[in-house]
Structure formats: structure tokens, C-alpha cells
Protein backbone atom coordinates (compact mmCIF):
# COMPACT_ATOMS: atom_id res chain seq x y z
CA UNK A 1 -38.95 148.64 -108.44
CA UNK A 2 -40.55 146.89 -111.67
CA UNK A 3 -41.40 148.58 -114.98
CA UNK A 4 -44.11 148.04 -117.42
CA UNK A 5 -41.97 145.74 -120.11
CA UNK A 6 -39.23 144.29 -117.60
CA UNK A 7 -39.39 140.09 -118.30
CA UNK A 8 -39.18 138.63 -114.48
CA UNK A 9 -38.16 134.86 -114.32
CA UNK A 10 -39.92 132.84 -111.93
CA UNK A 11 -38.14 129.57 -110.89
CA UNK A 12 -41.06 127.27 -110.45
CA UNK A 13 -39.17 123.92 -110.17
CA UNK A 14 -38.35 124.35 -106.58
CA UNK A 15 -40.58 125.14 -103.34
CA UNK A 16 -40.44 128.88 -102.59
CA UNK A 17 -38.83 127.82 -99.24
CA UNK A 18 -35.81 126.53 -101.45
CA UNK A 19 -35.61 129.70 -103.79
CA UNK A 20 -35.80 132.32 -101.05
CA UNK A 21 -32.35 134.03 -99.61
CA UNK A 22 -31.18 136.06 -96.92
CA UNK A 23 -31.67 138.90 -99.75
CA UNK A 24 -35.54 137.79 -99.24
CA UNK A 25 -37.18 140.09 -96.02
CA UNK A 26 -40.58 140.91 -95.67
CA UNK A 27 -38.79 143.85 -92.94
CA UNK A 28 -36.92 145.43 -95.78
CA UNK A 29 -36.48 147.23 -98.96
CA UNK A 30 -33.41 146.20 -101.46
CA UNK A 31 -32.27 149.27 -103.43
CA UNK A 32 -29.46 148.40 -105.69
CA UNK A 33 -27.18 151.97 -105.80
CA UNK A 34 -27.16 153.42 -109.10
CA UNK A 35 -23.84 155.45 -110.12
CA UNK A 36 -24.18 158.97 -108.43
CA UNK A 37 -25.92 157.48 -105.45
CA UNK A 38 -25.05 158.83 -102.08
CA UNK A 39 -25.85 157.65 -98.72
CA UNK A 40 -27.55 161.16 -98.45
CA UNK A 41 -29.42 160.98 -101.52
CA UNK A 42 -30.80 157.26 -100.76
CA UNK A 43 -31.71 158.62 -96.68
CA UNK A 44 -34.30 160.79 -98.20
CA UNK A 45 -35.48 159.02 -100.98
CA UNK A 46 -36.67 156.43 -98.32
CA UNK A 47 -37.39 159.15 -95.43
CA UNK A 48 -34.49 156.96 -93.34
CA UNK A 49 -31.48 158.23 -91.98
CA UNK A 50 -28.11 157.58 -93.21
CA UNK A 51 -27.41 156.42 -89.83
CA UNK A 52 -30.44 153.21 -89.99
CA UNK A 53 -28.76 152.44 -93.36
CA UNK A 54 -25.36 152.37 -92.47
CA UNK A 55 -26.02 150.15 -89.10
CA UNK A 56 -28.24 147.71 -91.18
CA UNK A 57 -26.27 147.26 -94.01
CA UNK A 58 -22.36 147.34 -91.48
CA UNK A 59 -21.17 150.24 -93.69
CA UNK A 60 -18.23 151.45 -91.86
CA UNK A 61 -17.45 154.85 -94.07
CA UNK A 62 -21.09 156.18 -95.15
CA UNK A 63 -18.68 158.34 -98.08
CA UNK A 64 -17.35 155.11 -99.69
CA UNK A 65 -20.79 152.53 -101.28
CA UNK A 66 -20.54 151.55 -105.24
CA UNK A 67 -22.63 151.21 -107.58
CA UNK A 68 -24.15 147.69 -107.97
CA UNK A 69 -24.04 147.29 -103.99
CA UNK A 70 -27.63 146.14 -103.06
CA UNK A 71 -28.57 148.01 -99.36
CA UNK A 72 -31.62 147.08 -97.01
CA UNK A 73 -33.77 150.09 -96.29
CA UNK A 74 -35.96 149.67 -92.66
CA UNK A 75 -39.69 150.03 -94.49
């Protein structure tokens, strides 16, 4: 998610094939959990189950993610 007023720094020194990561998928959503976050809470905001989450991201106890963790949602 961007906001109007965020400052995003573009590193245009190196190819894009150099810069991108395994956190780069055109497949996927990154959500970053925010402090209150649940599994359940995240399911719906993305109209996924808790289950697709939890197998994508190899969470082993869907009652134990922190905030700061950065999850890939199925689009």
C-alpha cells in the first residue's frame, strides 16, 4: 500500500534484474502485519483463508505471527 506523501527510493544504478528479490512476485501480495494483526483478521481483509496463508508463508501455529513479519497473500 502507498500513501499520498510517502518518499519511495528507486535504486537506478543497477538493472531491475539485479534489484529484484524473492520478496519480488508478480503471484503475490506482501502485507507487512501491523501490531493487533491476526491470521483471521488478514484472511478477510484479502478474501483468503487462513489456511492459503499459512501453507504459503510455512506458518506452523496460525495463533503465533509478529508484527513486522512480511506474509504473501495468493492475489
Amino acid at each position: 500500500m502507498i500513501f499520498t506523501g510517502e518518499i519511495l527510493k528507486i535504486d537506478v544504478t543497477r538493472p531491475f534484474s539485479q534489484i529484484i528479490d524473492d520478496s519480488f512476485d508478480m503471484n503475490h501480495v506482501i502485507y507487512t502485519i501491523k501490531r493487533g494483526n491476526t491470521l483471521t483478521y488478514i484472511a478477510r481483509m484479502f478474501g483468503v483463508s487462513i489456511e492459503s496463508i499459512a501453507r504459503l508463508n510455512d506458518i506452523r501455529n496460525v495463533n503465533l505471527i509478529f508484527a513486522g513479519e512480511r506474509l504473501r497473500i495468493n492475489n
